[in-house]
C-alpha atoms as a PDB file:
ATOM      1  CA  UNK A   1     -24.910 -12.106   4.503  1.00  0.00           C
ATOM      2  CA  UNK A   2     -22.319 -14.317   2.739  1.00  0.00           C
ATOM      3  CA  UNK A   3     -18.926 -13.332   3.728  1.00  0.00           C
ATOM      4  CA  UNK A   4     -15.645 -13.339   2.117  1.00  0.00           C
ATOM      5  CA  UNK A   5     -11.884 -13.293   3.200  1.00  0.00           C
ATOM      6  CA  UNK A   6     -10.317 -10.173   1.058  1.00  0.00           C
ATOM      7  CA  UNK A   7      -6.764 -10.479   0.945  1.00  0.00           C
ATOM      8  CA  UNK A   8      -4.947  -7.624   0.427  1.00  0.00           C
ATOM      9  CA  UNK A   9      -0.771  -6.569  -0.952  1.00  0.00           C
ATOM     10  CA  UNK A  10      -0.315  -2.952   0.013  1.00  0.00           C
ATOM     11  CA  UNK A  11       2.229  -0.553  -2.241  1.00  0.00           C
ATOM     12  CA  UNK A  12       3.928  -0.842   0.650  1.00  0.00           C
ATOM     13  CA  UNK A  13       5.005  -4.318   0.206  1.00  0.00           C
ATOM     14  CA  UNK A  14       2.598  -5.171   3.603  1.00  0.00           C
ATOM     15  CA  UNK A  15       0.187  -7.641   3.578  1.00  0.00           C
ATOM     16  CA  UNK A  16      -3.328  -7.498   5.334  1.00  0.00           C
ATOM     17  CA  UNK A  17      -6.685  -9.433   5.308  1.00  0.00           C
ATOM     18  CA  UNK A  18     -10.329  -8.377   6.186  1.00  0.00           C
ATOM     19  CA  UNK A  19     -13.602 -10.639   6.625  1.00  0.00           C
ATOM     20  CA  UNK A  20     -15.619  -8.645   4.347  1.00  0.00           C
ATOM     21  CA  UNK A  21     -19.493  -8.378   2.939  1.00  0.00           C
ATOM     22  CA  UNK A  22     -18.688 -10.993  -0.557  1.00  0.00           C
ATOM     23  CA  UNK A  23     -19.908  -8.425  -2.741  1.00  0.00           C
ATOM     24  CA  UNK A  24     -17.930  -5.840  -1.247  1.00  0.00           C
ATOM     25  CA  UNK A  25     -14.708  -8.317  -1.775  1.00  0.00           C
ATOM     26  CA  UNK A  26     -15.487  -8.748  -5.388  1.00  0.00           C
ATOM     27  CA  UNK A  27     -16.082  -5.191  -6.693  1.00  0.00           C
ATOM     28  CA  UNK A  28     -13.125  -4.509  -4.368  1.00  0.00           C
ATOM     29  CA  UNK A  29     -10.814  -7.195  -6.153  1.00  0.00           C
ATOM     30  CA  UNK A  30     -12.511  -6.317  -9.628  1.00  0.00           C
ATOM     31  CA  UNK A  31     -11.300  -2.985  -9.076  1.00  0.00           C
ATOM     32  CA  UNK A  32      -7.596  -3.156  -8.230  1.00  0.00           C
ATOM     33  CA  UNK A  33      -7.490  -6.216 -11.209  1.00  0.00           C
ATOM     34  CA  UNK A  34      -8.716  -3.188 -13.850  1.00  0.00           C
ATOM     35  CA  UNK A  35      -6.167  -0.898 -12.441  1.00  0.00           C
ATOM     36  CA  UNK A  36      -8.601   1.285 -10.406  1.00  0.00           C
ATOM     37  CA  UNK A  37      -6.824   3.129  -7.844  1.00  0.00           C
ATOM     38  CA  UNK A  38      -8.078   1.559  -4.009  1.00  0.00           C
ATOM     39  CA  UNK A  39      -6.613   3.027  -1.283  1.00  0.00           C
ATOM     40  CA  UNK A  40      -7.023   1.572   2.249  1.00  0.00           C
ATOM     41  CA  UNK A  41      -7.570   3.478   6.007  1.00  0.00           C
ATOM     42  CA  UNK A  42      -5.514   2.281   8.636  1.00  0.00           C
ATOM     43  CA  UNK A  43      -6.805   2.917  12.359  1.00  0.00           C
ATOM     44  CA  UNK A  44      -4.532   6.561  12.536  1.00  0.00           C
ATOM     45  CA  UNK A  45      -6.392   7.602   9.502  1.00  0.00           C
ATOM     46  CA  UNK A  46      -3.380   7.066   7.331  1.00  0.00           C
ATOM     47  CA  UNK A  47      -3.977   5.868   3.580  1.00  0.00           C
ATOM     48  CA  UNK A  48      -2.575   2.762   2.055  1.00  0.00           C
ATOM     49  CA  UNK A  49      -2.736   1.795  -2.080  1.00  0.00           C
ATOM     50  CA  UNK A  50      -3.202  -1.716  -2.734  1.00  0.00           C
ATOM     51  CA  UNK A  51      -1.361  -3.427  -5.112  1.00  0.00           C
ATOM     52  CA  UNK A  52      -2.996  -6.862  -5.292  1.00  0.00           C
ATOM     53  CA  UNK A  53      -6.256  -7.910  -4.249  1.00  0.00           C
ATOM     54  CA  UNK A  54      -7.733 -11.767  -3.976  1.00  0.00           C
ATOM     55  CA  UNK A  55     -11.077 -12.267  -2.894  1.00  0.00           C
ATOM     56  CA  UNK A  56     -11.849 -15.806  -0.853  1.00  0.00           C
ATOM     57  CA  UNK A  57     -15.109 -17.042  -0.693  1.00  0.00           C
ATOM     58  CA  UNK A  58     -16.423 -18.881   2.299  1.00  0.00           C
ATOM     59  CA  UNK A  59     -16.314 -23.054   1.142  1.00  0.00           C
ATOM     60  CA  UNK A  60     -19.910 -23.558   2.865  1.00  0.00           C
ATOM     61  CA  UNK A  61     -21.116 -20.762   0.443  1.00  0.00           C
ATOM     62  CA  UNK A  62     -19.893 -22.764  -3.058  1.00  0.00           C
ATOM     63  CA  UNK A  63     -22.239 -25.533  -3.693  1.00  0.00           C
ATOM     64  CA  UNK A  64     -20.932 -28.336  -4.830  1.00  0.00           C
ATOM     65  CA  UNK A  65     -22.748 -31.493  -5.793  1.00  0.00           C
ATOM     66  CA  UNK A  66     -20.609 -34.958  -5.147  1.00  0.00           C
ATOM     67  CA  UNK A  67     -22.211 -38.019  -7.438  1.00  0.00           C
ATOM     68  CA  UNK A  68     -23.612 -40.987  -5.479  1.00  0.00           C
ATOM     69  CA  UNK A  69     -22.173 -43.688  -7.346  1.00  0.00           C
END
C-alpha cells in the first residue's frame, strides 16, 4: 500500500492531516476540488465540512530518474 499525507482546511477554519491509503487521498482531494460536499468524523462523532483538500504523496513513491552525466 502506497500511502499519502491528506491535508485537510475544515469550514471551520481548523486544520488537520491524516496518513491515508493514496487512492483514498486522491478521490478525496478530487472531490472537495469539484465542489463535492466531504464531511469529516471527529472522535465524539461530530461532523466537520472540508473546505480545502491537498493530497501529498510519499517522495520514495515518485520515481524519478537523475542523468549520469
Amino acid at each position: 500500500m502506497t500511502t499519502a499525507l491528506l491535508v485537510l482546511l475544515l469550514v471551520s477554519g481548523t486544520g488537520t492531516a491524516f496518513v491515508v491509503d493514496r487512492d483514498l487521498c486522491i478521490k478525496t482531494a478530487d472531490a472537495v476540488r469539484n465542489g463535492d460536499r466531504v464531511t469529516l468524523e471527529d472522535d465524539k462523532g461530530v461532523l466537520h465540512e472540508v473546505e480545502i483538500a491537498k493530497c501529498l504523496i510519499e517522495p520514495e513513491s515518485l520515481k524519478v530518474e537523475t542523468p549520469l552525466s
